[in-house]
PDB file of N, CA and C in Angstrom:
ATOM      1  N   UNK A   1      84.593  69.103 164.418  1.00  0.00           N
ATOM      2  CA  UNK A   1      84.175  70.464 164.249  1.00  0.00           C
ATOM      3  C   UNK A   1      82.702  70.463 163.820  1.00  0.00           C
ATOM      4  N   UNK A   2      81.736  70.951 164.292  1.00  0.00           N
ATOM      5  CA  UNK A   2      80.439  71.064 164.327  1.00  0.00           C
ATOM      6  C   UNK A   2      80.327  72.233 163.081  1.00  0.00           C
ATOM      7  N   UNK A   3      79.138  72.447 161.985  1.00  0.00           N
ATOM      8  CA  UNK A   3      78.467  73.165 161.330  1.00  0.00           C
ATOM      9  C   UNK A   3      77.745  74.125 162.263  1.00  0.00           C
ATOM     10  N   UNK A   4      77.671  75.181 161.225  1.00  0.00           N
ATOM     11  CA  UNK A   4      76.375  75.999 161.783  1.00  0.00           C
ATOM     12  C   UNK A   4      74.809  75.699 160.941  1.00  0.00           C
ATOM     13  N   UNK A   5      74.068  75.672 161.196  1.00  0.00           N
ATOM     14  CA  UNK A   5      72.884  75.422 160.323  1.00  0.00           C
ATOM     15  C   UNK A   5      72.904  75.975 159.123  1.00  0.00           C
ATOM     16  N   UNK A   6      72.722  74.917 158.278  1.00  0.00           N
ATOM     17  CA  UNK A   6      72.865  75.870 156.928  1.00  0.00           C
ATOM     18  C   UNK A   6      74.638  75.403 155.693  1.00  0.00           C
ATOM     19  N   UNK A   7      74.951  75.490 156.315  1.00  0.00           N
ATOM     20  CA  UNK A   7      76.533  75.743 155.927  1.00  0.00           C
ATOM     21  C   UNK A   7      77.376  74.460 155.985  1.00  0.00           C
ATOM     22  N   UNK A   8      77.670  74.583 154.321  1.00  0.00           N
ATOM     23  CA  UNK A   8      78.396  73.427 154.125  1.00  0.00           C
ATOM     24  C   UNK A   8      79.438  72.820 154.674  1.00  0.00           C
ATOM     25  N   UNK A   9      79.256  71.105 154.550  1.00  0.00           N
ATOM     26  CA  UNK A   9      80.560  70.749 155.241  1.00  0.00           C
ATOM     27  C   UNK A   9      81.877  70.544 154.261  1.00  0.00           C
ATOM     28  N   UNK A  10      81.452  70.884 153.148  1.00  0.00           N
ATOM     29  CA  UNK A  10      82.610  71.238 151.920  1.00  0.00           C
ATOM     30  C   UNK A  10      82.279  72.494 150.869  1.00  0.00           C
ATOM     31  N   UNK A  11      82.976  73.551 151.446  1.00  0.00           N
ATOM     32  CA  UNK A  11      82.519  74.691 150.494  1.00  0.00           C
ATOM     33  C   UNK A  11      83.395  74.847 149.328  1.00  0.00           C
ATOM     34  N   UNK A  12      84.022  74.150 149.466  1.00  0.00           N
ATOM     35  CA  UNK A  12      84.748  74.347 148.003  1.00  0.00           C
ATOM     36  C   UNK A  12      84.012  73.336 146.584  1.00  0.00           C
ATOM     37  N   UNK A  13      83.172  72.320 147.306  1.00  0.00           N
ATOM     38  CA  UNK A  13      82.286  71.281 146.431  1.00  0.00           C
ATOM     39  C   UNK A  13      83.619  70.325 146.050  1.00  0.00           C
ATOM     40  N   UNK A  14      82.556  69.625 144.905  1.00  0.00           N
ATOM     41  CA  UNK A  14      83.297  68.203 144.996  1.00  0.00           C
ATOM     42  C   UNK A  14      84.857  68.359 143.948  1.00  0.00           C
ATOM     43  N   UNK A  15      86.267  67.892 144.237  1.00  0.00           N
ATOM     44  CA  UNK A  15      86.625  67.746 143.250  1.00  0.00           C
ATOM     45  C   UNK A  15      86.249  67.838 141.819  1.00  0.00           C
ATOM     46  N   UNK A  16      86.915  68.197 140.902  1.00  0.00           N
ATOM     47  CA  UNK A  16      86.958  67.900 139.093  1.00  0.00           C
ATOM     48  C   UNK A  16      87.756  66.691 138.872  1.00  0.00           C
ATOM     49  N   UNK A  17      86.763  65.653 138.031  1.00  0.00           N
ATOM     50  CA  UNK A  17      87.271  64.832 137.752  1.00  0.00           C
ATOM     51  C   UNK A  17      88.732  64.761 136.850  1.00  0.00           C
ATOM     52  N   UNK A  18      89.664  64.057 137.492  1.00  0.00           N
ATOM     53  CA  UNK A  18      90.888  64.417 136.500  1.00  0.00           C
ATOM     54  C   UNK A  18      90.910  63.859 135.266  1.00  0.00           C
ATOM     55  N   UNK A  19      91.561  64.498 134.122  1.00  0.00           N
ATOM     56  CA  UNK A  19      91.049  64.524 132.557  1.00  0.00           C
ATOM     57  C   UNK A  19      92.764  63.631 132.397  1.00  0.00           C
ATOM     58  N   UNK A  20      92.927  62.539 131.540  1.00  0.00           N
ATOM     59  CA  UNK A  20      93.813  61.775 131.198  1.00  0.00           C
ATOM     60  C   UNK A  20      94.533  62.760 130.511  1.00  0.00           C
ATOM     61  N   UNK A  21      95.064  63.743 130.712  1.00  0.00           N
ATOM     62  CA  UNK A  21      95.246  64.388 129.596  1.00  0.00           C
ATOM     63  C   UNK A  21      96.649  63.857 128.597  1.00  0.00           C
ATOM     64  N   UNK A  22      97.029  62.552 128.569  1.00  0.00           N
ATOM     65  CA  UNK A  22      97.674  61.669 127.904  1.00  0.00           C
ATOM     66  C   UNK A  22      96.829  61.199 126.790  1.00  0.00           C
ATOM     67  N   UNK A  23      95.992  60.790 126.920  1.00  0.00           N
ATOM     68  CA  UNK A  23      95.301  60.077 126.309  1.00  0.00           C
ATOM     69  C   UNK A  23      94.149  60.978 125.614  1.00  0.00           C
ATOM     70  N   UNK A  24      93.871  62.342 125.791  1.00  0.00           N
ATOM     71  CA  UNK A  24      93.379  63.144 125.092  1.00  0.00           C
ATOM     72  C   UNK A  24      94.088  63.768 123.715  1.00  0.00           C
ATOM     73  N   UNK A  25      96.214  63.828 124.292  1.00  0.00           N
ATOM     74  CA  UNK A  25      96.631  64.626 123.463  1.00  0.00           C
ATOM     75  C   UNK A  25      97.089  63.280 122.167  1.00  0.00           C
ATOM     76  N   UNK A  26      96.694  61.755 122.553  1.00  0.00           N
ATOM     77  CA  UNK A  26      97.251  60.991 121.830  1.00  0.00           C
ATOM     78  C   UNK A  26      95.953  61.153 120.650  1.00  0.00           C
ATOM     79  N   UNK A  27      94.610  61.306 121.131  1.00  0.00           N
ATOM     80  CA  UNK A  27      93.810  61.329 120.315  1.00  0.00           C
ATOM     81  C   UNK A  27      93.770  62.586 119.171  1.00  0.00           C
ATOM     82  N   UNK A  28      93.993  63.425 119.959  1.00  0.00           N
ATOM     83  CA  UNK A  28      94.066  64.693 118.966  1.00  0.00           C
ATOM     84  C   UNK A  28      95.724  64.258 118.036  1.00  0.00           C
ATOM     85  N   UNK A  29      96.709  63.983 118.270  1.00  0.00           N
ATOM     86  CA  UNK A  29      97.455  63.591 117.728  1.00  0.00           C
ATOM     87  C   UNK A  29      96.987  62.756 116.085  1.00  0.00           C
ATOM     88  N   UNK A  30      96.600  61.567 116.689  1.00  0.00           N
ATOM     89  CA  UNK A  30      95.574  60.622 115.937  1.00  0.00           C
ATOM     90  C   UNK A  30      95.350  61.026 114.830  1.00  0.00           C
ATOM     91  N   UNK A  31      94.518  61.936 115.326  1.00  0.00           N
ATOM     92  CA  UNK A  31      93.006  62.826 114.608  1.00  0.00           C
ATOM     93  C   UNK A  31      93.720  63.671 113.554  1.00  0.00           C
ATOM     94  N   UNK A  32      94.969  64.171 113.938  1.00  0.00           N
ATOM     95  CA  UNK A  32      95.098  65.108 112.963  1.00  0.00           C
ATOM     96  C   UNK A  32      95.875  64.251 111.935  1.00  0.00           C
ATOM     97  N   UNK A  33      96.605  63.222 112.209  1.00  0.00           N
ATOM     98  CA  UNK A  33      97.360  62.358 111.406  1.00  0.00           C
ATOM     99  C   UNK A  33      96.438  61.386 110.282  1.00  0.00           C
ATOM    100  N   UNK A  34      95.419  61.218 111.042  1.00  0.00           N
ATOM    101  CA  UNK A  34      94.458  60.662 109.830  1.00  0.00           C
ATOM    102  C   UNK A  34      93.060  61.475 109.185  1.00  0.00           C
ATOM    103  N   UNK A  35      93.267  62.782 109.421  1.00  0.00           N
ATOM    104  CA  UNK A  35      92.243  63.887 109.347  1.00  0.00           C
ATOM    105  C   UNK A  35      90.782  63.617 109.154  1.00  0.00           C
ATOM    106  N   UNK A  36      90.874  62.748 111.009  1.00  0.00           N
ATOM    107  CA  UNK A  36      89.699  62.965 111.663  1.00  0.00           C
ATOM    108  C   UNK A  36      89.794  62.641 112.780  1.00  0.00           C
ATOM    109  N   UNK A  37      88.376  63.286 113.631  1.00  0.00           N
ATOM    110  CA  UNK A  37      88.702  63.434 115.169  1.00  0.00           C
ATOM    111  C   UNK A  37      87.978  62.168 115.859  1.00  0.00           C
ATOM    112  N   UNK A  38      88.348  61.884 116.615  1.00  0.00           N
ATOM    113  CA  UNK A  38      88.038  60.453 117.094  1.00  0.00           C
ATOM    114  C   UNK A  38      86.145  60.147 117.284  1.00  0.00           C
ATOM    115  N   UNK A  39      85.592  60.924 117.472  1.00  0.00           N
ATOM    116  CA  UNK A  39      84.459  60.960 117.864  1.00  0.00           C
ATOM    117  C   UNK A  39      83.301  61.121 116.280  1.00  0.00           C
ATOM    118  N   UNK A  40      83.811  61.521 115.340  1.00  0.00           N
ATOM    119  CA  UNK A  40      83.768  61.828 113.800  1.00  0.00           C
ATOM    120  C   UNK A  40      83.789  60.398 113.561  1.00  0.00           C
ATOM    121  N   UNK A  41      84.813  59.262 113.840  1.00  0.00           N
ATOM    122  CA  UNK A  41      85.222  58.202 113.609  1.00  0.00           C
ATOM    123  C   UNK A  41      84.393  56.864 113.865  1.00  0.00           C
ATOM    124  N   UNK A  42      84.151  57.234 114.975  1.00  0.00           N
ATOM    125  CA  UNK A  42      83.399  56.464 116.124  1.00  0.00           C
ATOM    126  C   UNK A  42      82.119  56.575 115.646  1.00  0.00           C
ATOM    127  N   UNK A  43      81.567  57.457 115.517  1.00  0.00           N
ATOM    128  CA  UNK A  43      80.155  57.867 114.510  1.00  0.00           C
ATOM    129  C   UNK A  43      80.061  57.524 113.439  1.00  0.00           C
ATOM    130  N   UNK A  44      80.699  57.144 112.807  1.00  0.00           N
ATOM    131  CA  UNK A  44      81.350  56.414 111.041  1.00  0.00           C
ATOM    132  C   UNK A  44      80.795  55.513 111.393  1.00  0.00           C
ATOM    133  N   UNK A  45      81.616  54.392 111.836  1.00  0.00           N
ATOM    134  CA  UNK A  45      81.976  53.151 112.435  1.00  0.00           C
ATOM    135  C   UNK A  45      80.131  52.786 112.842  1.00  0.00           C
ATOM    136  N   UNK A  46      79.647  53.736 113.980  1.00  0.00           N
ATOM    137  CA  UNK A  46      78.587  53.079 114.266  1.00  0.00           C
ATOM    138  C   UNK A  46      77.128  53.124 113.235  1.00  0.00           C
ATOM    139  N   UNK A  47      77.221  53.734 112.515  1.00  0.00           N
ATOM    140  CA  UNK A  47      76.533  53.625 111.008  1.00  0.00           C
ATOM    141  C   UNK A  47      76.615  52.350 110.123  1.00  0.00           C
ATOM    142  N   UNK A  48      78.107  52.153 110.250  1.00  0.00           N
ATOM    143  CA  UNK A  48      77.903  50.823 109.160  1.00  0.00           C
ATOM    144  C   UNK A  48      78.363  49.310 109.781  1.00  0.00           C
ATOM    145  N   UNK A  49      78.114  49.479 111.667  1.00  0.00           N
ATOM    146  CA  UNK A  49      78.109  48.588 112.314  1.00  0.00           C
ATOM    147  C   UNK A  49      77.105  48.528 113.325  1.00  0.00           C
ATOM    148  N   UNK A  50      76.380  47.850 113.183  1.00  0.00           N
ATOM    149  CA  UNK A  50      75.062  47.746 114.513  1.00  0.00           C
ATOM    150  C   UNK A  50      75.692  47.486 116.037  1.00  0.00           C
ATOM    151  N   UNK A  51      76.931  46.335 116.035  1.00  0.00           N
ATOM    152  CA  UNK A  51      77.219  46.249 116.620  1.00  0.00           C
ATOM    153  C   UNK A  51      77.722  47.446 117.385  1.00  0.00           C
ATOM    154  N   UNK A  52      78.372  47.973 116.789  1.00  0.00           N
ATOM    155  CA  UNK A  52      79.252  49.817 117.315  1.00  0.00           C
ATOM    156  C   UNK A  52      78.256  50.578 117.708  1.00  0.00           C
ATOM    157  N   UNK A  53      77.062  50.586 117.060  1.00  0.00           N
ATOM    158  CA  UNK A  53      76.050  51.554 117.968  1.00  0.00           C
ATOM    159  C   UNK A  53      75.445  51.464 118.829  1.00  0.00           C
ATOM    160  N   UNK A  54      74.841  49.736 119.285  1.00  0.00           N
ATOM    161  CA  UNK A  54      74.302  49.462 120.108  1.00  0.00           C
ATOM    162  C   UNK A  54      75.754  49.819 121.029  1.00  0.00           C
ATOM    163  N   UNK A  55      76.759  49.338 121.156  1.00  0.00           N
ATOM    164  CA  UNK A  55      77.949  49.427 122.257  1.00  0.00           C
ATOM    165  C   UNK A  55      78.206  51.006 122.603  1.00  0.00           C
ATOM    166  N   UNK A  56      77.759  52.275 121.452  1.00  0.00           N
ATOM    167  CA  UNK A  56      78.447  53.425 121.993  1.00  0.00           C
ATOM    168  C   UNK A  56      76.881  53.837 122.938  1.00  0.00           C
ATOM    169  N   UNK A  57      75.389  53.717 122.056  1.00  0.00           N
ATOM    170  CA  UNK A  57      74.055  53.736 122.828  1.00  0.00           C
ATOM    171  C   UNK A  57      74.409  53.341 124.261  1.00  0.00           C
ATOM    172  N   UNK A  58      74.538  52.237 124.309  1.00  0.00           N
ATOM    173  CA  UNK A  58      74.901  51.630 126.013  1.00  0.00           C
ATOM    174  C   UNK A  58      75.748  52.514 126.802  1.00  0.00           C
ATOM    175  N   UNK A  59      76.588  52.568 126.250  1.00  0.00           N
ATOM    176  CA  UNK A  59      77.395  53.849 126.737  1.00  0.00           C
ATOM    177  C   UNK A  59      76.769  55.588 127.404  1.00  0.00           C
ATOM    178  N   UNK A  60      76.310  55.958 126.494  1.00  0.00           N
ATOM    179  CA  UNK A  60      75.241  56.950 126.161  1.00  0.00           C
ATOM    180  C   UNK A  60      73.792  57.019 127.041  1.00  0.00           C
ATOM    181  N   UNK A  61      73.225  56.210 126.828  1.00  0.00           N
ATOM    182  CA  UNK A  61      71.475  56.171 127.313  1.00  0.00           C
ATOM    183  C   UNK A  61      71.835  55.095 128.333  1.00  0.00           C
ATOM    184  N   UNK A  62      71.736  55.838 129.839  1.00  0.00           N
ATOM    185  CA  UNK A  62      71.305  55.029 131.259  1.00  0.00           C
ATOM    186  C   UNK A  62      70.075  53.689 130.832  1.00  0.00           C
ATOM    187  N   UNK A  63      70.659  52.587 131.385  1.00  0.00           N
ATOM    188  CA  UNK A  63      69.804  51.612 131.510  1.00  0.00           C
ATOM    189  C   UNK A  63      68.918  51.987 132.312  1.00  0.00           C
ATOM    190  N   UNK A  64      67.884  51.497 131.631  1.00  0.00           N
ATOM    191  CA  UNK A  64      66.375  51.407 132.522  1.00  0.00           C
ATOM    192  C   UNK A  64      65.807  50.070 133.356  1.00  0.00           C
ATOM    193  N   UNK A  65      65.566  49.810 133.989  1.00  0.00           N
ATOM    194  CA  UNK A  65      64.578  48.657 134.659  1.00  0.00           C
ATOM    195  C   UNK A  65      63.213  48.667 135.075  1.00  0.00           C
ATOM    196  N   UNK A  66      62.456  48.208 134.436  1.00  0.00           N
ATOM    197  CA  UNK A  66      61.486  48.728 134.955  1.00  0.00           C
ATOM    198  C   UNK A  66      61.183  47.530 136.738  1.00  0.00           C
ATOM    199  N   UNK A  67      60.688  48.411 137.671  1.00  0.00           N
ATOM    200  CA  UNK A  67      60.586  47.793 138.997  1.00  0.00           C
ATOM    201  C   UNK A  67      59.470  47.926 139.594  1.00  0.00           C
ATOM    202  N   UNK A  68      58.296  48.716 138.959  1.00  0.00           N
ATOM    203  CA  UNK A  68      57.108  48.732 139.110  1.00  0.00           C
ATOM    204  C   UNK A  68      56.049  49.111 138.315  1.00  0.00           C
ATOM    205  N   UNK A  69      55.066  48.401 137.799  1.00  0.00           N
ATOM    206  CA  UNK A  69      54.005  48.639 137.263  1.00  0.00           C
ATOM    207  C   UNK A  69      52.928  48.122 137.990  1.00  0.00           C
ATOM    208  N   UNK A  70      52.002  49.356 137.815  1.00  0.00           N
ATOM    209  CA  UNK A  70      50.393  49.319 138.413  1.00  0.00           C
ATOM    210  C   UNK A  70      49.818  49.626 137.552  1.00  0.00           C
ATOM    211  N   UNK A  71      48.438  49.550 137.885  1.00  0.00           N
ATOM    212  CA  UNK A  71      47.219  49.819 137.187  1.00  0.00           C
ATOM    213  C   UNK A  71      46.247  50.249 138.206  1.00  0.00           C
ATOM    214  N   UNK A  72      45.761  51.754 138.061  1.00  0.00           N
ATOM    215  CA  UNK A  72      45.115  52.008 138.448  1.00  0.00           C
ATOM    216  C   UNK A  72      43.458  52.817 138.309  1.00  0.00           C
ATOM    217  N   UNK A  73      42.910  52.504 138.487  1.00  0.00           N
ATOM    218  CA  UNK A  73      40.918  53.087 138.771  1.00  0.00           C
ATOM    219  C   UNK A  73      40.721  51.580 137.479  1.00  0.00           C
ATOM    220  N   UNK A  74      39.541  52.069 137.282  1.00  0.00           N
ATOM    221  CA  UNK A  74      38.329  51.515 136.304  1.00  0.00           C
ATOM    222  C   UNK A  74      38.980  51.015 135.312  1.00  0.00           C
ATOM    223  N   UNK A  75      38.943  50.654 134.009  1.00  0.00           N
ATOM    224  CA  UNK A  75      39.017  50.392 132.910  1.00  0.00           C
ATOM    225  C   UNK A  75      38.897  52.057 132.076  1.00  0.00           C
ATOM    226  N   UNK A  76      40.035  52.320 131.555  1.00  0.00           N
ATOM    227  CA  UNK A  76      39.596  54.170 130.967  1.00  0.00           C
ATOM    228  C   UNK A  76      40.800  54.715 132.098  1.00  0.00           C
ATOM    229  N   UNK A  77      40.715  54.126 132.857  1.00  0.00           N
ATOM    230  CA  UNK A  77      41.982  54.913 134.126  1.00  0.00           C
ATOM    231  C   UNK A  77      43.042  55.029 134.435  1.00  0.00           C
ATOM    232  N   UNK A  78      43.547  55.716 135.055  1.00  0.00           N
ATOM    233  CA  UNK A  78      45.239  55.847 134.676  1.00  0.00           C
ATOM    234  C   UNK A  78      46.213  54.864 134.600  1.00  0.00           C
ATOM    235  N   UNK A  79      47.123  54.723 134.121  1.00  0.00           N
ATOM    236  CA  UNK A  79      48.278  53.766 134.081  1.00  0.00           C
ATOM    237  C   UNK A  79      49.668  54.163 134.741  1.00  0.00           C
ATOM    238  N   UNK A  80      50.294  53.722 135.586  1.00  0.00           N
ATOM    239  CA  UNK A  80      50.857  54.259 136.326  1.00  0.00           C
ATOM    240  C   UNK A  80      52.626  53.216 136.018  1.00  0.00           C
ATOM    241  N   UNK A  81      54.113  53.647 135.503  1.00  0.00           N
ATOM    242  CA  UNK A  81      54.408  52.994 135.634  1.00  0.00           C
ATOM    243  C   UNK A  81      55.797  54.130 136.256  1.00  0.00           C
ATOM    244  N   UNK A  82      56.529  52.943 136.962  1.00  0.00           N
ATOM    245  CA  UNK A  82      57.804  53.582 137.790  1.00  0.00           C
ATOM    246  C   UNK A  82      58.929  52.710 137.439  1.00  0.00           C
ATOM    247  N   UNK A  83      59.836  53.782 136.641  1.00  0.00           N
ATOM    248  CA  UNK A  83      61.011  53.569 136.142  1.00  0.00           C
ATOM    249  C   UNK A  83      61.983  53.746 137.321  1.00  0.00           C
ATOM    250  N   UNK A  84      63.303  52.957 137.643  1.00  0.00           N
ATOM    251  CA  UNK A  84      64.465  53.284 138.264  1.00  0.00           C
ATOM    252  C   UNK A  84      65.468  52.893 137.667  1.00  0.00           C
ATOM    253  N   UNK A  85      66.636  53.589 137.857  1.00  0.00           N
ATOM    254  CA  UNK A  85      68.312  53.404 136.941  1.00  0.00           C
ATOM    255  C   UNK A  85      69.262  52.005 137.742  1.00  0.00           C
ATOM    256  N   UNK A  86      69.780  51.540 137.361  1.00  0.00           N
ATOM    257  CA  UNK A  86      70.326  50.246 138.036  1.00  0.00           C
ATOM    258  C   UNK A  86      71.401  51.117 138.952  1.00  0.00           C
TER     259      UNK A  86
END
């Protein structure tokens, strides 16, 4: 089936990712049994563990690479650098 110009070949867009919702209601479960919510916890944890923050950061903040650096004009002249995501 051919498009008309313009006009999507999925108008309804992409799926919603499906939500575990097992594993959401075990957390809220959790949470209320030890009165706190998992993410409250996790934030604890990465305060008085370096290890836990660097691991939730990674999580969090896209790796960077850097894949190009130039230098460009005179001495005084712009610096040019180009970041891409792995």
């Amino acid at each position: 089936m051919k498009w008309a110009k313009g006009q999507s070949g999925n108008p309804n867009g992409r799926p919603a990712k499906p939500i575990n919702t097992d594993l959401v209601a075990a957390l809220k479960k959790e949470g209320v049994k030890r009165n706190k919510e998992f993410f409250a916890h996790v934030a604890a944890l990465a305060y008085e563990d370096t290890t836990v923050a660097l691991a939730v950061l990674n999580k969090l903040v896209p790796n960077l690479k850097q894949v190009d650096t130039t230098l460009e004009g005179d001495i005084g002249g712009e610096i040019t650098i180009t970041w891409a995501q792995p």
